[in-house]
Protein backbone atom coordinates (compact mmCIF):
# COMPACT_ATOMS: atom_id res chain seq x y z
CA UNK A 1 0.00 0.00 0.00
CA UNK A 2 2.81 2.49 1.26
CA UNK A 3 4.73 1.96 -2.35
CA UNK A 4 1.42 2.00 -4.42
CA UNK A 5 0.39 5.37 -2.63
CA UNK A 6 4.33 6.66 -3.00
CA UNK A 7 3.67 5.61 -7.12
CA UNK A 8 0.39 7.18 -7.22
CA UNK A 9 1.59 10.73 -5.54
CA UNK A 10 4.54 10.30 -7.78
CA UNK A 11 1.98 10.44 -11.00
CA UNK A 12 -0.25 13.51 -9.48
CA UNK A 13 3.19 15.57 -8.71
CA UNK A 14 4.41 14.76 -12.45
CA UNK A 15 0.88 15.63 -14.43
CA UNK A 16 1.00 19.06 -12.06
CA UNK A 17 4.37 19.86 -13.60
CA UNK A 18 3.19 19.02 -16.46
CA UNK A 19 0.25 21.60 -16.67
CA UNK A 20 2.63 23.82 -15.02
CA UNK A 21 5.35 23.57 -18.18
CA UNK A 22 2.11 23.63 -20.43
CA UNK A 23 1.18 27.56 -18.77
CA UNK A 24 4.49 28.31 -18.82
CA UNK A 25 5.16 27.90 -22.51
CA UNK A 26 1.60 29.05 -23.69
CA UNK A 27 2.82 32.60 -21.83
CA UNK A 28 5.67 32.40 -23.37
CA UNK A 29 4.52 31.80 -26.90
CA UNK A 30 1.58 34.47 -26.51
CA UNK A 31 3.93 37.05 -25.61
CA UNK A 32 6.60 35.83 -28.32
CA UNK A 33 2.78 36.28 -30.86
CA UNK A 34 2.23 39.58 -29.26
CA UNK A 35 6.06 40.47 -29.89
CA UNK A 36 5.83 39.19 -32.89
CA UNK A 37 2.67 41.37 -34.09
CA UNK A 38 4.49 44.39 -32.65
CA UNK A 39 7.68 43.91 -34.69
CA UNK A 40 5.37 43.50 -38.10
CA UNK A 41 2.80 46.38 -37.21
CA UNK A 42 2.74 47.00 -41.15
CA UNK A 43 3.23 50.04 -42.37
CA UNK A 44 4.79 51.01 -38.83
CA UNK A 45 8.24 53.66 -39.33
CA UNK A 46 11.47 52.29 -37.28
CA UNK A 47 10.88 55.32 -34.96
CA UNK A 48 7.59 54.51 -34.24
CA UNK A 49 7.89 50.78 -33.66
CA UNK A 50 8.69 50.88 -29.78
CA UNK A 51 5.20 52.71 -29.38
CA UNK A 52 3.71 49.36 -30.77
CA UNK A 53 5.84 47.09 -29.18
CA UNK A 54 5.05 48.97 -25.55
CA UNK A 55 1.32 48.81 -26.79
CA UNK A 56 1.23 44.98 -27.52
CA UNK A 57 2.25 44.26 -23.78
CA UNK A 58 -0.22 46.57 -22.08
CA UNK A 59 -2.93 45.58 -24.48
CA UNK A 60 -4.02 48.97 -25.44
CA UNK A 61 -2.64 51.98 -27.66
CA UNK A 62 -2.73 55.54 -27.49
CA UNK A 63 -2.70 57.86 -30.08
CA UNK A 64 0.30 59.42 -30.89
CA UNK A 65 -1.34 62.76 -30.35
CA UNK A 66 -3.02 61.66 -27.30
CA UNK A 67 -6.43 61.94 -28.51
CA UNK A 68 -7.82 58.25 -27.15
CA UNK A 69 -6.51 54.97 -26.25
CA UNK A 70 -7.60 52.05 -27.95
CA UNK A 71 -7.30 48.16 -27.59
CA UNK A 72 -4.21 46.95 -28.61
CA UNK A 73 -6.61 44.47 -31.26
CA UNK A 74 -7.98 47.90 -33.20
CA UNK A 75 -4.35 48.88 -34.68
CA UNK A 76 -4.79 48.56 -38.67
CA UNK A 77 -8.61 46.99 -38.26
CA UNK A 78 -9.11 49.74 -41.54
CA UNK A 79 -11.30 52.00 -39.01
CA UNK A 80 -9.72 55.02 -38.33
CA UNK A 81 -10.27 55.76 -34.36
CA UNK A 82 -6.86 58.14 -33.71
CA UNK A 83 -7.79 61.40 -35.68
CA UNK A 84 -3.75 61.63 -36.34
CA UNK A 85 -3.85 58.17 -38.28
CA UNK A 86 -1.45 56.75 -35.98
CA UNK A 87 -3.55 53.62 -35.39
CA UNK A 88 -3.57 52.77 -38.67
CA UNK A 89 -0.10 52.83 -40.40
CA UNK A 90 -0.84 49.82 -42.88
CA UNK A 91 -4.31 51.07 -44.51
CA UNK A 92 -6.04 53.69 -45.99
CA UNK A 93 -8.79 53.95 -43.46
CA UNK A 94 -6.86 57.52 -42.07
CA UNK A 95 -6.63 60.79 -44.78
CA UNK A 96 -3.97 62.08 -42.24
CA UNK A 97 -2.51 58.52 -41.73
CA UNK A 98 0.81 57.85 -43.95
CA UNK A 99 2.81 54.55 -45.01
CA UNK A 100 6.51 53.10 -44.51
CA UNK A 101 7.98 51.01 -47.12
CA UNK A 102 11.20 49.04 -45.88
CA UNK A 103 12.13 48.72 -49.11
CA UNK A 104 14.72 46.51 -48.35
CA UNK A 105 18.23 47.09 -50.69
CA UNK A 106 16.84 49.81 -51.56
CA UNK A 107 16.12 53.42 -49.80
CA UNK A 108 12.86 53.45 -47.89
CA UNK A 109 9.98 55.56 -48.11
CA UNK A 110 6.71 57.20 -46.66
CA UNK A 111 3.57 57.23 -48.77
CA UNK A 112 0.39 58.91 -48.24
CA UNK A 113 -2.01 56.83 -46.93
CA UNK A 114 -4.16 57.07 -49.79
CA UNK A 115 -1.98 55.01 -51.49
CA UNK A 116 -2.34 52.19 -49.77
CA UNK A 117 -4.02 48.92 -51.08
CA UNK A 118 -5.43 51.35 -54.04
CA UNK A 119 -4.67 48.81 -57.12
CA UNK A 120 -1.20 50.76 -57.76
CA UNK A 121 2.64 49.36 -56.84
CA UNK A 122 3.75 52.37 -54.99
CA UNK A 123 6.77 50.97 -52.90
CA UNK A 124 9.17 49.03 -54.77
CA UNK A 125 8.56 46.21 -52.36
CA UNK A 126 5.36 45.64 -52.98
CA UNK A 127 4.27 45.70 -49.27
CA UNK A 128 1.91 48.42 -49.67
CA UNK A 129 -0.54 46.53 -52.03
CA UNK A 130 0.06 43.41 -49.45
CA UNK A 131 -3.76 43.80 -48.45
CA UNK A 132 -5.47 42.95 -51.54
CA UNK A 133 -5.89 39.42 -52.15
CA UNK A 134 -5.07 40.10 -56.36
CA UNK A 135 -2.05 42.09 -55.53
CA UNK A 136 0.86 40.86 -57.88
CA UNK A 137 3.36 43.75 -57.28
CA UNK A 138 6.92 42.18 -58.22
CA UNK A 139 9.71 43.25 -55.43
CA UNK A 140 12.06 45.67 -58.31
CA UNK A 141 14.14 46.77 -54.60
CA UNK A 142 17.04 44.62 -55.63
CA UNK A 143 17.02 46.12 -59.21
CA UNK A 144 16.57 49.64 -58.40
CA UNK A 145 18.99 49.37 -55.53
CA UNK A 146 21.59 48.13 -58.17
CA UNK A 147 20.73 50.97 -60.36
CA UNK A 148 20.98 53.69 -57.53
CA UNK A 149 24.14 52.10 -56.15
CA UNK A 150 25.80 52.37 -59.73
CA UNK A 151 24.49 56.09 -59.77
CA UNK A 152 25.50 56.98 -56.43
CA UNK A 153 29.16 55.12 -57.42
CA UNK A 154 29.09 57.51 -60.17
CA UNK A 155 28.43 60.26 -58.02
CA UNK A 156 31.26 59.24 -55.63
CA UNK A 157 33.53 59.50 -58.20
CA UNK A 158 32.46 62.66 -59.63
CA UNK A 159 32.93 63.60 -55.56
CA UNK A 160 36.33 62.32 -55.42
CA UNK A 161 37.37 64.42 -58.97
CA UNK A 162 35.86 67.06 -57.04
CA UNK A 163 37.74 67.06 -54.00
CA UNK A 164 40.59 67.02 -55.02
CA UNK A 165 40.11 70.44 -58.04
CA UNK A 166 38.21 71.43 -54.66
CA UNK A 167 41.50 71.18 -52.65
CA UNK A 168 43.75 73.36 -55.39
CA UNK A 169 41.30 75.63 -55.24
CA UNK A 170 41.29 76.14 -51.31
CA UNK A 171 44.89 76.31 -51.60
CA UNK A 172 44.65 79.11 -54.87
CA UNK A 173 41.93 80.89 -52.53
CA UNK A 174 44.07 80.73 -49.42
CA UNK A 175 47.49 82.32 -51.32
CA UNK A 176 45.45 85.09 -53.16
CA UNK A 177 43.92 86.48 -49.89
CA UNK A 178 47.41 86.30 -48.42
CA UNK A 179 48.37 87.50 -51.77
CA UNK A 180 45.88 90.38 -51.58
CA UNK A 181 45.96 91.37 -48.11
CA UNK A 182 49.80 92.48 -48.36
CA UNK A 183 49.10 93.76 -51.82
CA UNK A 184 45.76 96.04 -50.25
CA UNK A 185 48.11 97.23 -47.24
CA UNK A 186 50.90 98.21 -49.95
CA UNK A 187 48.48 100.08 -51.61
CA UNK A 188 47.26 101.89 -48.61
CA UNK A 189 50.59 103.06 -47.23
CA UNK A 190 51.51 104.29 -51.01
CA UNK A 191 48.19 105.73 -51.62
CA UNK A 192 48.65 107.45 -47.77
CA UNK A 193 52.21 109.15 -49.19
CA UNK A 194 50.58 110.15 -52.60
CA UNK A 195 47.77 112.02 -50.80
CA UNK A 196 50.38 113.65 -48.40
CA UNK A 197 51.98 114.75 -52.10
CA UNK A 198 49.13 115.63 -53.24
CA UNK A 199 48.44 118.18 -51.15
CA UNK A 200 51.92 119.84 -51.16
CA UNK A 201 51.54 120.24 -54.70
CA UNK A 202 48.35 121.03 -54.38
CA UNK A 203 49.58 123.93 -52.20
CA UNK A 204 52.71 124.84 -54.26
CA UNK A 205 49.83 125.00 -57.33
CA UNK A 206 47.72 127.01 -55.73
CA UNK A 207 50.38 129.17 -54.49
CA UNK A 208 51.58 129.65 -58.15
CA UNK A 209 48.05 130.46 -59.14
CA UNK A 210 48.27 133.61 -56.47
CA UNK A 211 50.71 135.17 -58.08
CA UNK A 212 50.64 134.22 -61.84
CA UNK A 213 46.51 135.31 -62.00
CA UNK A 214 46.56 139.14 -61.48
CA UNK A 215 50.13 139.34 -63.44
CA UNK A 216 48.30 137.79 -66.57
CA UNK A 217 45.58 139.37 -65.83
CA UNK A 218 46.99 142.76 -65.38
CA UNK A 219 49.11 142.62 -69.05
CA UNK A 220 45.91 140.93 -70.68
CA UNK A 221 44.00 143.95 -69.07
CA UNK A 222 46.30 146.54 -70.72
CA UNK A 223 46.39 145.22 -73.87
CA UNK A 224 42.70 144.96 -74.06
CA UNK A 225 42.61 148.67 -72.86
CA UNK A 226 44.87 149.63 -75.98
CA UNK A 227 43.02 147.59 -78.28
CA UNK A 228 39.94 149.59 -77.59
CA UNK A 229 41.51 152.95 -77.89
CA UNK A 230 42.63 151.80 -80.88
CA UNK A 231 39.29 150.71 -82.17
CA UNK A 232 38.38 154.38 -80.68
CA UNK A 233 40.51 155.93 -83.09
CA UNK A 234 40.18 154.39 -85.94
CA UNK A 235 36.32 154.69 -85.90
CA UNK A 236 36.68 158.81 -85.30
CA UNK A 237 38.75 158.51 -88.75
CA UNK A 238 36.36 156.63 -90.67
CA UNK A 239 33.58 158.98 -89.23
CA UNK A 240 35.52 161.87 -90.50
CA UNK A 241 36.34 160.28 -93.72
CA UNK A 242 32.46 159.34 -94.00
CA UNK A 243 31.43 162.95 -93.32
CA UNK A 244 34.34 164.20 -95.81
CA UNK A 245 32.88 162.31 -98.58
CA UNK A 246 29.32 163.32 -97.92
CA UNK A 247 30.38 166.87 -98.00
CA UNK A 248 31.92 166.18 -101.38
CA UNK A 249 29.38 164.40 -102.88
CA UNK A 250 26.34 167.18 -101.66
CA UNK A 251 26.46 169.61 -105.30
CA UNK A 252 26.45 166.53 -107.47
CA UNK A 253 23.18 165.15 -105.44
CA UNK A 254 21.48 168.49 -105.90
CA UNK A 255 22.05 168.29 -109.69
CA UNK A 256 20.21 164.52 -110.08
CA UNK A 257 23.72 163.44 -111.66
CA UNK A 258 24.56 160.44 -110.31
CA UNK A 259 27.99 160.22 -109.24
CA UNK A 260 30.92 158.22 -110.39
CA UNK A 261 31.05 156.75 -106.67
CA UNK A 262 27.35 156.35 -105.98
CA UNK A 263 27.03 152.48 -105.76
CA UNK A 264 24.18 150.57 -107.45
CA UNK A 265 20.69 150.12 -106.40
CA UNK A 266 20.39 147.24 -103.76
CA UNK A 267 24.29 147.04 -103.61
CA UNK A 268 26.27 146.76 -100.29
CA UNK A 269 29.46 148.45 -99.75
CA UNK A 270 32.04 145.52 -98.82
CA UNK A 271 33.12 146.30 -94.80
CA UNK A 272 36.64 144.49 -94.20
CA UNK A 273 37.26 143.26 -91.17
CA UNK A 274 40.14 144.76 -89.39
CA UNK A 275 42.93 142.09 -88.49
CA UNK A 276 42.91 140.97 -85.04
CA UNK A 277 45.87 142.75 -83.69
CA UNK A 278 48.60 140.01 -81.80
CA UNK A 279 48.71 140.37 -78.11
CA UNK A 280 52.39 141.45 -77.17
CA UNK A 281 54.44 139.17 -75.34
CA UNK A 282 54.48 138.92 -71.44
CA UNK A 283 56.97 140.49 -69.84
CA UNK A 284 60.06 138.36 -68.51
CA UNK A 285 58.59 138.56 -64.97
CA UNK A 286 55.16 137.80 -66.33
CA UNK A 287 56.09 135.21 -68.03
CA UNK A 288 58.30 133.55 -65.32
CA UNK A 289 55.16 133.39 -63.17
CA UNK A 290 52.98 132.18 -65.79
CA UNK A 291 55.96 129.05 -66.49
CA UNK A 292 56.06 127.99 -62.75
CA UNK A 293 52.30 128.39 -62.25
CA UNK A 294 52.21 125.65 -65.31
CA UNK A 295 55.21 123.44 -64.27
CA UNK A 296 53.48 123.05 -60.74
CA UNK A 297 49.60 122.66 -62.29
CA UNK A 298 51.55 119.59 -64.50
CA UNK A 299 53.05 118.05 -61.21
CA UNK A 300 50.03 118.32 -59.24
CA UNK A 301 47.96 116.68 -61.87
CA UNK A 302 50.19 113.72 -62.48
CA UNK A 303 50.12 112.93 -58.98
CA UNK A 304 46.74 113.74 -58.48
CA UNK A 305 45.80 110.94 -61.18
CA UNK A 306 48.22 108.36 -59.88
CA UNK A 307 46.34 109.29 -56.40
CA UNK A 308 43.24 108.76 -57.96
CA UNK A 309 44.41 105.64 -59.64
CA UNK A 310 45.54 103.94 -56.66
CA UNK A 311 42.36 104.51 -54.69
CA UNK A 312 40.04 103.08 -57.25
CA UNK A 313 43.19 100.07 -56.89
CA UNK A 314 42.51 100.04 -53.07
CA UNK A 315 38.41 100.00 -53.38
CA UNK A 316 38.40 97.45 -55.64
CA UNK A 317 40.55 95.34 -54.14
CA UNK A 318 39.32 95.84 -50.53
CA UNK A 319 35.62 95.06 -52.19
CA UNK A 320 37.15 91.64 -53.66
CA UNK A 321 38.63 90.55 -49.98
CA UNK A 322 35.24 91.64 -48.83
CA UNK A 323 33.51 89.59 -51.03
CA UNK A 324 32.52 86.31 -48.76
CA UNK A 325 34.01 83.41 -51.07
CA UNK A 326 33.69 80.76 -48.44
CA UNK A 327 35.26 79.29 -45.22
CA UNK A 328 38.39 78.15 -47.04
CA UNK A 329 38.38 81.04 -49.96
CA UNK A 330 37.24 77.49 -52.22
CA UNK A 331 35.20 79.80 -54.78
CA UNK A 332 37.85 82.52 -55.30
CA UNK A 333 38.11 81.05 -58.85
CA UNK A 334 34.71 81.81 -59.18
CA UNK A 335 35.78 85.65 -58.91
CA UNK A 336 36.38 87.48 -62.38
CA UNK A 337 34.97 85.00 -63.87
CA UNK A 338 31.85 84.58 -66.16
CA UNK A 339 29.73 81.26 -67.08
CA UNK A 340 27.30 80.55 -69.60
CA UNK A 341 24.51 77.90 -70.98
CA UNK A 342 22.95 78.58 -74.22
CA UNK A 343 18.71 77.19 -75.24
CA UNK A 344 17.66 77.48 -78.48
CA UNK A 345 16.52 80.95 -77.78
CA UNK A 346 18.29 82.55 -75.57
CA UNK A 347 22.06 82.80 -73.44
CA UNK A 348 22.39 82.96 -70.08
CA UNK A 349 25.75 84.55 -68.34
CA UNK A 350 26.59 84.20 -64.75
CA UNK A 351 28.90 86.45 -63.45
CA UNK A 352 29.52 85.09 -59.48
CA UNK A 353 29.44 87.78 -57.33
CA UNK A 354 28.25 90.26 -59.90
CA UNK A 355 25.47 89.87 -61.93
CA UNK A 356 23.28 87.53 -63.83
CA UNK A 357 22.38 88.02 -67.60
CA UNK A 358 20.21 86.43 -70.33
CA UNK A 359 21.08 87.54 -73.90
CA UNK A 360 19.71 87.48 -77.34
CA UNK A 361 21.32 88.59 -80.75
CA UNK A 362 23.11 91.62 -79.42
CA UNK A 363 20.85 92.75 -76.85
CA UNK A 364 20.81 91.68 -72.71
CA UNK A 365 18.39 91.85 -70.21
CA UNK A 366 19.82 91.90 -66.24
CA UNK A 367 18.41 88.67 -64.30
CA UNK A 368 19.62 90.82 -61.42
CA UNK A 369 22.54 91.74 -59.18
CA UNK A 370 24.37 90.26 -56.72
CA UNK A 371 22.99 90.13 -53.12
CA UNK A 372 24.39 87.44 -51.78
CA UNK A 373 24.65 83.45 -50.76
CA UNK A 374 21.12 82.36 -49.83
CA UNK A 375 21.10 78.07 -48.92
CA UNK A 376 19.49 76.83 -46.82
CA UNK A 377 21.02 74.89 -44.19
CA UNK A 378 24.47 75.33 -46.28
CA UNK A 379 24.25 78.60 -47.18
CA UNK A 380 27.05 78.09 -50.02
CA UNK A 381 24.62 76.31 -51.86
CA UNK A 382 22.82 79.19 -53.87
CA UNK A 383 23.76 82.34 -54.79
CA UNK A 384 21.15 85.14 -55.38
CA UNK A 385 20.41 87.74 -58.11
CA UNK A 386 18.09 90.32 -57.77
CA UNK A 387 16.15 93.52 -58.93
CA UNK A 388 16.69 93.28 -62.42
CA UNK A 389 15.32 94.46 -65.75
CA UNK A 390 11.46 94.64 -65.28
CA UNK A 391 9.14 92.54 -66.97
CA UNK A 392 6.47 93.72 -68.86
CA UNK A 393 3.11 93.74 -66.62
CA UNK A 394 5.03 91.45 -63.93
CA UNK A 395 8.15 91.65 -61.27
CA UNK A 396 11.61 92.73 -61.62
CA UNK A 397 13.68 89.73 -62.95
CA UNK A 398 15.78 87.49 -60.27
CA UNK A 399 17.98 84.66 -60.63
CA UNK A 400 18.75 81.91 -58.18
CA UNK A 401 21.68 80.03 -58.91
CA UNK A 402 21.84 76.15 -57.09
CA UNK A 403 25.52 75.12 -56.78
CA UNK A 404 26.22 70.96 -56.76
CA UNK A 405 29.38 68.94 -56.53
CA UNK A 406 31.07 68.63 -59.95
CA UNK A 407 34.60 68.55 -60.95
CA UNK A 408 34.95 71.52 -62.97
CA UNK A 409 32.92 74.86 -62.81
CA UNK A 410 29.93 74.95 -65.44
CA UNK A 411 26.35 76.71 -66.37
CA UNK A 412 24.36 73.26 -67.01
CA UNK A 413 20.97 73.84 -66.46
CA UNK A 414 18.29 77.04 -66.81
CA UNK A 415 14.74 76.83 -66.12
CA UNK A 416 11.78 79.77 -65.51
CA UNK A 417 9.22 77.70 -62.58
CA UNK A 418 8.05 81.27 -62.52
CA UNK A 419 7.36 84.71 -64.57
CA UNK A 420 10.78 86.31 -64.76
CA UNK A 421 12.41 84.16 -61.91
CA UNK A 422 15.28 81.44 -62.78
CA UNK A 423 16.87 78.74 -61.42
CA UNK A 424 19.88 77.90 -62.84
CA UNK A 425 21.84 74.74 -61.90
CA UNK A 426 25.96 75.20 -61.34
CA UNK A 427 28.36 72.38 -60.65
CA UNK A 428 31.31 73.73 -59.24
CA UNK A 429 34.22 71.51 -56.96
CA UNK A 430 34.02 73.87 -54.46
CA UNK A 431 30.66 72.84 -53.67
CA UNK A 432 31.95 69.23 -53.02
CA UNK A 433 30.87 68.20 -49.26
CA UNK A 434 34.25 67.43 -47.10
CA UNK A 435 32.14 65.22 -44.98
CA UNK A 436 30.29 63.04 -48.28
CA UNK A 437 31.35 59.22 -47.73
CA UNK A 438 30.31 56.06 -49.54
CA UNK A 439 29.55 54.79 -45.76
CA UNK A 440 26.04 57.18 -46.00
CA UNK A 441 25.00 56.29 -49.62
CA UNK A 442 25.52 52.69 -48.93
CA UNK A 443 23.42 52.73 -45.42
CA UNK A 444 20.74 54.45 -47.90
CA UNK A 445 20.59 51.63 -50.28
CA UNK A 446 21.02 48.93 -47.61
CA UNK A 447 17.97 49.99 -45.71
CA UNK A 448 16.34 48.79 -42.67
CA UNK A 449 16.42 45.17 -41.28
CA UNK A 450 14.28 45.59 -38.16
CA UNK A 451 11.10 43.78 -39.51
């Protein structure tokens, strides 16, 4: 009895553990389902997946916004209960709801709800048509992600060329500033003694003015006063010879004879000009003033232009070192320098740091001036023109000019999105990103592997 009853406890103890093991693994496997349901919430971003997972444990969800919670079961039932969409990410049921496509291989991508299970392959993976029983989309991820990975090796290499043009140009920038900068100080020490000339001249000139003016004018004075008593005189002897041949001529009027002298009808004695007399020399003294006041007005003006010269030097140059031409100086090639793309109409000119210009036969319209670098983010990524030529019944023309990687400086691309405003594309090495690296375009391509 005591060995049957020891066999028979034995039996109950082992079908307890039994039921026991059984529990324990149907826990186990409901919260490895639940798990599981969280990790392939379709349609679900990476960043929002630990909301899901958190939400398959507790058994309910809350809206992303707050709005409500819901049971755990109603996440993408296709009824929309979160007004933000957030409770269902793989259906159409929410107009504010949107979609993730892994897109494994390839880059992923977010989709407007809309789009979902509407008859049409939008992700390349086909997983947003997964909820109609006829879909057939064809996974093209592997293909396209071939195809980008090609492009974007392309594009690396076109980076590399780039770097390295981008790197003599740095180094070009870097000398010509130095370059410049001892050149502009140059300048402004001799343009400093030239203006320090200029004045003493200026004074000596002025000086020599003093003294030469009322000699000159005093001998031109003189002469003019003897010129008119000349005139004086000789006009009292014509008037006497005038009244001396009137007397003369008075018997042979009375007589109605007309006189040897008496000129025709309608005919006008000839008057001769007298000769403009010479003005006499000046005098020694005179004409010693006169000399210096010249030789010093000659001096004065030569330096005064060289003066003038080397300022404009100085304000252009202190403009160009002004000019903001990047970080490193990598688009002070771009400087003095003018680019151009021709259409079948027209030619465009960009002038960096200038002007923009768009030209037919031998006439040009301003796209605008130069205001400055305008990215966003990376500000060196667009340049701006502005308040040009006006167009008829609309704005004053602009230009924006986007700047890409390239390995040499070029005008490729002009388009008009709107009345009178361009976009022009420019590749340029000095646009090249120092921090691009295969490492990001390949982590685009790759993907995600969470679900």
């Amino acid at each position: 009895m005591h060995r049957r009853s020891s066999s028979s406890s034995a039996v109950t103890l082992s079908l307890a553990a039994a039921v026991m093991m059984l529990a324990v693994m149907m826990i186990v496997l409901c919260a490895d389902a639940a798990s599981t349901q969280a990790k392939v919430i379709r349609g679900a971003a990476p960043a929002s997946r630990p909301l899901y997972r958190a939400a398959a444990k507790s058994g309910s969800f809350t809206c992303v916004d707050g709005s409500k919670t819901i049971p755990f079961a109603a996440i993408n039932d296709d009824y929309c209960d979160c007004p933000d969409g957030s409770d269902e990410p793989g259906t159409s049921a929410c107009p504010r709801g949107s979609f993730y496509c892994p897109n494994k291989r390839f880059v992923p991508t977010v989709l407007p709800s809309s789009r979902v299970n509407d008859g049409v392959c939008d992700c390349c993976d086909g997983t947003d048509e997964l909820g109609r029983k006829e879909s057939d989309c064809d996974n093209t991820c592997e293909e396209a992600g071939e195809s980008l990975r090609l492009e974007n090796e392309q594009k690396l290499l076109s980076h590399q060329q780039g770097m390295r043009v981008r790197f003599e140009h740095i180094k070009r920038g870097l000398t010509a500033r130095k370059e410049r900068t001892a050149k502009l100080r140059e300048l402004k020490a001799t343009l400093a003694t030239e203006k320090a000339e200029d004045e003493r001249l200026k004074a000596i000139k002025d000086e020599a003015d003093a003294l030469e003016k009322p000699a000159k004018e005093a001998h031109i004075n003189a002469w003019n006063a003897v010129k008119e008593a000349r005139r004086l005189e000789r006009e009292a002897k014509k008037a006497e010879e005038d009244a001396a041949a009137a007397a003369a001529a008075a018997p042979e009027a009375a007589s109605g004879e007309p006189t040897a002298t008496e000129p025709a009808v309608d005919e006008k004695p000839e008057v001769k000009a007298e000769p403009e007399e010479p003005m006499p020399p000046f005098p020694e003294d005179v004409q010693a003033l006169i000399d210096a006041a010249n030789r010093a007005q000659t001096e004065w003006a030569a330096l005064h232009d060289r003066a003038t010269a080397t300022e404009r030097e100085v304000n252009a140059l202190d403009a160009k070192l002004n000019t903001d031409l990047g970080p490193e100086q990598e688009f002070f090639v771009l400087q003095d320098e003018c680019f151009s793309f021709k259409t079948n109409e027209y030619q465009y000119e960009v002038c960096p740091f200038v002007s923009a210009k768009q030209k037919q036969n031998d006439r040009a319209t301003s796209l605008g001036s130069w205001t400055g670098w305008s990215g966003s983010g990376n500000k060196y990524s667009q340049m701006k023109f502005e308040n040009g030529e006006k167009c008829w019944n609309g704005p004053n023309r602009s230009a924006t000019v986007n700047l890409k990687c390239g390995d040499k400086n070029a005008l490729i691309s002009v388009a008009e999105p709107s009345k009178c405003e361009y976009v022009l594309e420019f590749t340029s090495p000095a646009a090249c990103d120092p921090n691009f690296k295969l490492e990001q375009v390949e982590d685009d391509i790759e993907g995600h592997d969470e679900l």
